[in-house]
N, C-alpha and C. Protein backbone atom coordinates (compact mmCIF):
# COMPACT_ATOMS: atom_id res chain seq x y z
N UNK A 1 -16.03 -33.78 -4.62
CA UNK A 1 -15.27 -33.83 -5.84
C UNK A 1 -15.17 -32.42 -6.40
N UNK A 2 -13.78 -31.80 -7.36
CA UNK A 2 -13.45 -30.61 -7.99
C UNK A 2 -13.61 -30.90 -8.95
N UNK A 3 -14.35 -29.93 -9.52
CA UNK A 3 -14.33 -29.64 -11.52
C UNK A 3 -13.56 -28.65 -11.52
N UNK A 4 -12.19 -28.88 -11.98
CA UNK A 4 -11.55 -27.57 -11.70
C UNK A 4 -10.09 -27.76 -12.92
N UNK A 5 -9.79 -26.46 -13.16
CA UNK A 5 -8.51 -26.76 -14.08
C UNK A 5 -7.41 -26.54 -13.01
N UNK A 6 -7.29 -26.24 -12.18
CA UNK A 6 -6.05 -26.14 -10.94
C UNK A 6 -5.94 -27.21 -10.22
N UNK A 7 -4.68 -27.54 -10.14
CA UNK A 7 -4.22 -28.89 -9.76
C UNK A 7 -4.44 -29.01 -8.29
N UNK A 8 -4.80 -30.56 -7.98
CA UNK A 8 -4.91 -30.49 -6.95
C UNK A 8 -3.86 -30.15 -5.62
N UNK A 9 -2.72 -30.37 -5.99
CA UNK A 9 -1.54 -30.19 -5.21
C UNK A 9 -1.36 -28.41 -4.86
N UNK A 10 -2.15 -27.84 -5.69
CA UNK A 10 -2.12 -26.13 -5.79
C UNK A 10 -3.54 -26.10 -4.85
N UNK A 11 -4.09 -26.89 -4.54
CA UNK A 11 -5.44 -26.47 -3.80
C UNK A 11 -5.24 -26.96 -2.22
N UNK A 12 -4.96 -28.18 -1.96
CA UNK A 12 -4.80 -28.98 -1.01
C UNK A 12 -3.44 -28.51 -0.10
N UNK A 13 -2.18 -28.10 -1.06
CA UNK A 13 -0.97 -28.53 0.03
C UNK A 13 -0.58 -27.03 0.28
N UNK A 14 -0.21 -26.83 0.84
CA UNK A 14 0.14 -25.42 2.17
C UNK A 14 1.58 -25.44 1.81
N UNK A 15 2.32 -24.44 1.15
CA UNK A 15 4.12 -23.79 1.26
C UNK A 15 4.18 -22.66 1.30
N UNK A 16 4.92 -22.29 1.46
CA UNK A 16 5.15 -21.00 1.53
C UNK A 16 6.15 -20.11 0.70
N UNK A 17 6.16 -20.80 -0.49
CA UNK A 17 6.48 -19.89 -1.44
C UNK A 17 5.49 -19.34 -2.36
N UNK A 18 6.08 -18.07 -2.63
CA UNK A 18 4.94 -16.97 -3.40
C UNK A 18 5.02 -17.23 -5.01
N UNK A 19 3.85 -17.79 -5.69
CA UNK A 19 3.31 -17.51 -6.80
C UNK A 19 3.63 -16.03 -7.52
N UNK A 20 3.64 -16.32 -8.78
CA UNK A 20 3.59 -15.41 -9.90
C UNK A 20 2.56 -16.39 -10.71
N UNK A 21 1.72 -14.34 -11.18
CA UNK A 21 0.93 -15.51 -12.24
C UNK A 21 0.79 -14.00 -13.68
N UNK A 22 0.66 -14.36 -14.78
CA UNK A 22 0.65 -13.25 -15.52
C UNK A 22 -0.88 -13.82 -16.56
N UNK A 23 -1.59 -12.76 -16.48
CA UNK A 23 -2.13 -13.23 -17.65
C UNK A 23 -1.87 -12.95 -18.85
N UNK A 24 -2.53 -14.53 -19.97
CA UNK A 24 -2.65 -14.22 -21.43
C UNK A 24 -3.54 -14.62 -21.95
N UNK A 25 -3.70 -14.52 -22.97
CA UNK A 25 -5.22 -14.98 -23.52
C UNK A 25 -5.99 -15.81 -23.79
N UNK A 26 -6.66 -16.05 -22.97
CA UNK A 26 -7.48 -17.33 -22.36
C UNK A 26 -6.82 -18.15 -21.22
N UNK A 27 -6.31 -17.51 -20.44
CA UNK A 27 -5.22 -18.25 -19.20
C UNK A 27 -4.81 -17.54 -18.69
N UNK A 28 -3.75 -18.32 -17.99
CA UNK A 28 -2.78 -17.44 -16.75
C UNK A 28 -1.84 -18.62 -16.53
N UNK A 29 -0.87 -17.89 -16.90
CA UNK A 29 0.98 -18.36 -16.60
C UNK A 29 1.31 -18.43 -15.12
N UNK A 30 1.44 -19.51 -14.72
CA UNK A 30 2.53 -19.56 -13.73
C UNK A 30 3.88 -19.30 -13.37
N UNK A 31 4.54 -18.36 -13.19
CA UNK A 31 6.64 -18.51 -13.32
C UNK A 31 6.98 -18.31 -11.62
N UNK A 32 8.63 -18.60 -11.94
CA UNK A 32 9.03 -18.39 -10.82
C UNK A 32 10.17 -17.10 -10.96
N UNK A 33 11.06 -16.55 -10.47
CA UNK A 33 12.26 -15.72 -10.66
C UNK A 33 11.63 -14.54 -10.59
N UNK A 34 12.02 -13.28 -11.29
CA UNK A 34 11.70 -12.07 -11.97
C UNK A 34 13.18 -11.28 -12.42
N UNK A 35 12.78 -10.45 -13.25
CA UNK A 35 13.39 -10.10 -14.27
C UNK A 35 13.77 -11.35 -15.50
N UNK A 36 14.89 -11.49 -16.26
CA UNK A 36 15.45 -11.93 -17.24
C UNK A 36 15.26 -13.34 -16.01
N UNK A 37 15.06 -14.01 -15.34
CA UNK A 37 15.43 -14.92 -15.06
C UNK A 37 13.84 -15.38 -14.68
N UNK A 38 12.80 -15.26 -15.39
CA UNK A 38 11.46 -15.59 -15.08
C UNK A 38 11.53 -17.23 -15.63
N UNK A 39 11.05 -18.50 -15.08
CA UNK A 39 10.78 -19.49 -15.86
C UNK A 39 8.87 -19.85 -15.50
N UNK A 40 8.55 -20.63 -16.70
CA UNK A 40 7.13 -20.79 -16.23
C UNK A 40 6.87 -22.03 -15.47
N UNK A 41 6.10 -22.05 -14.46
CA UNK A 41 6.15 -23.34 -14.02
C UNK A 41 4.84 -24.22 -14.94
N UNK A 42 3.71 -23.26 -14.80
CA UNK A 42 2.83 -24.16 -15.07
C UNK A 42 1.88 -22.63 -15.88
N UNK A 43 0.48 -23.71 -16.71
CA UNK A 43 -0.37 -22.86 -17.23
C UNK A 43 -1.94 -23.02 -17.14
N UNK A 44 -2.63 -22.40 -17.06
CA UNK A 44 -3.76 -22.64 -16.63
C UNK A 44 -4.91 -22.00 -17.42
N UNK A 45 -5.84 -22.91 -18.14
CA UNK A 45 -6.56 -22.63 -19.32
C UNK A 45 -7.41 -23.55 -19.39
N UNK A 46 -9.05 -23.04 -20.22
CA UNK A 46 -9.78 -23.70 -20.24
C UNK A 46 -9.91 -24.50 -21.77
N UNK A 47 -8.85 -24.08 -22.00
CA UNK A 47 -8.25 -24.24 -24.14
C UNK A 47 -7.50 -25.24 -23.97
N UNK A 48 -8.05 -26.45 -24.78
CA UNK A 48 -6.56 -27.34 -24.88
C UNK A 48 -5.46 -26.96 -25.92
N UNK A 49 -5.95 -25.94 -26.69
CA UNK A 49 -4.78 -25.70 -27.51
C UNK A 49 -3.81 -25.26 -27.06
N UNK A 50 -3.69 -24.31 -25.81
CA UNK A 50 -3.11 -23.62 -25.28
C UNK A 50 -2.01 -24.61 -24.85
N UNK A 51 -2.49 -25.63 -24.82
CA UNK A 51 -1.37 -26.73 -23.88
C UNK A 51 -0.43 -27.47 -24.77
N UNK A 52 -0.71 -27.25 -26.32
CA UNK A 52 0.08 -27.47 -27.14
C UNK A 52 1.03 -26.19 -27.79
N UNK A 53 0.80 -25.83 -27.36
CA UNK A 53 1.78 -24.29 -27.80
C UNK A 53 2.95 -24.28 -27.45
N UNK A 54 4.19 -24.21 -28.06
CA UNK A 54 5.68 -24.32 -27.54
C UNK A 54 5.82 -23.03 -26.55
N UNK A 55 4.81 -21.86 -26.76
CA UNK A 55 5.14 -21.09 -26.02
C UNK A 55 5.23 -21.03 -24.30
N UNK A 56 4.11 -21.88 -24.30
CA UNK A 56 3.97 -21.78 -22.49
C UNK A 56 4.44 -23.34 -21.95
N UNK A 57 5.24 -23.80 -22.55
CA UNK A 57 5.93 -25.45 -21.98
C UNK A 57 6.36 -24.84 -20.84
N UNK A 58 6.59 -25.41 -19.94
CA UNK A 58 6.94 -25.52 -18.48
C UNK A 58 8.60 -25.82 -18.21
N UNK A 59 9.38 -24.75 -18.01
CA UNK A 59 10.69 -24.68 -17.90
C UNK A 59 11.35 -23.86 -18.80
N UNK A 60 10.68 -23.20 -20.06
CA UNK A 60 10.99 -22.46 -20.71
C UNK A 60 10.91 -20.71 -20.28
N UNK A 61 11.59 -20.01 -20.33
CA UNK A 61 12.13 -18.66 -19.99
C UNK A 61 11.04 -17.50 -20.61
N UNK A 62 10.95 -16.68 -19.58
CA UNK A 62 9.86 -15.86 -20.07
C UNK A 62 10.47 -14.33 -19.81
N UNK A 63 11.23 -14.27 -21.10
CA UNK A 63 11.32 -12.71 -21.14
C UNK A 63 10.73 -11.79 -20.63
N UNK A 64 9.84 -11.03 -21.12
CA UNK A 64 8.76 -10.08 -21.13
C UNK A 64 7.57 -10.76 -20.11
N UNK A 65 6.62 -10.19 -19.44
CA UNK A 65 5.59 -10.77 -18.98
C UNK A 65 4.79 -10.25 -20.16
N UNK A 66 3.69 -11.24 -20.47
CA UNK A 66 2.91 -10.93 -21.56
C UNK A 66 1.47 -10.00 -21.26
N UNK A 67 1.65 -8.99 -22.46
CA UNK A 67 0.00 -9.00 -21.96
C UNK A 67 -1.45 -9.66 -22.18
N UNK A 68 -2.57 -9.06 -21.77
CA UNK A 68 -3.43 -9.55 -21.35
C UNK A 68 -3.98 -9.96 -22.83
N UNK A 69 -3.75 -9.47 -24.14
CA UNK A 69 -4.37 -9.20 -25.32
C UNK A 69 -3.60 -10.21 -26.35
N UNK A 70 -2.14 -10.37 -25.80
CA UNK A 70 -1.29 -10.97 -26.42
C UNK A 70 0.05 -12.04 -26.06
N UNK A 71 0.76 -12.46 -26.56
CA UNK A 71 1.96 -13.06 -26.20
C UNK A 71 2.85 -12.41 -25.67
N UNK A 72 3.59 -12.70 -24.89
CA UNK A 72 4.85 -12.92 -24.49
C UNK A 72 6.09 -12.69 -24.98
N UNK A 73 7.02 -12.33 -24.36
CA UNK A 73 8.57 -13.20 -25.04
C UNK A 73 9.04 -14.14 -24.40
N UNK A 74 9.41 -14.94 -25.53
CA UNK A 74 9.77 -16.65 -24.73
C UNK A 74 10.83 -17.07 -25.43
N UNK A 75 11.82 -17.06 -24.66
CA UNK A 75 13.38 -18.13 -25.01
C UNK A 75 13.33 -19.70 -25.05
């Protein structure tokens, strides 16, 4: 059995497309694209608040990659 915040489908299944991951504070963003066309797929945190935040919803546009200290820009 995993105690783990990463999904199992991210541990178990084998593709071959390449990850993006950016960190922010207390986590790490998942997206896909780059430049102006970044979306997030997923987020990964040991905070449940984090999972209520409009900022990191899943399909929403990620301007800027954020830094490590702070937010983002998010459309």
């Amino acid at each position: 059995m995993l105690y783990t915040v990463v999904s199992e489908y991210d541990i178990f299944l084998s593709d071959s497309k390449k990850r993006n991951y950016a960190d922010v504070s207390g986590g790490k963003l998942e997206y896909t694209g780059s430049g102006r066309n970044r979306k997030i797929v997923g987020l990964f945190s040991t905070d449940p608040k984090m999972y209520l935040c409009a900022d990191y919803e899943p399909g929403k546009r990620l301007i800027k990659l954020p830094k490590s200290d702070g937010p983002g820009m998010f459309i």
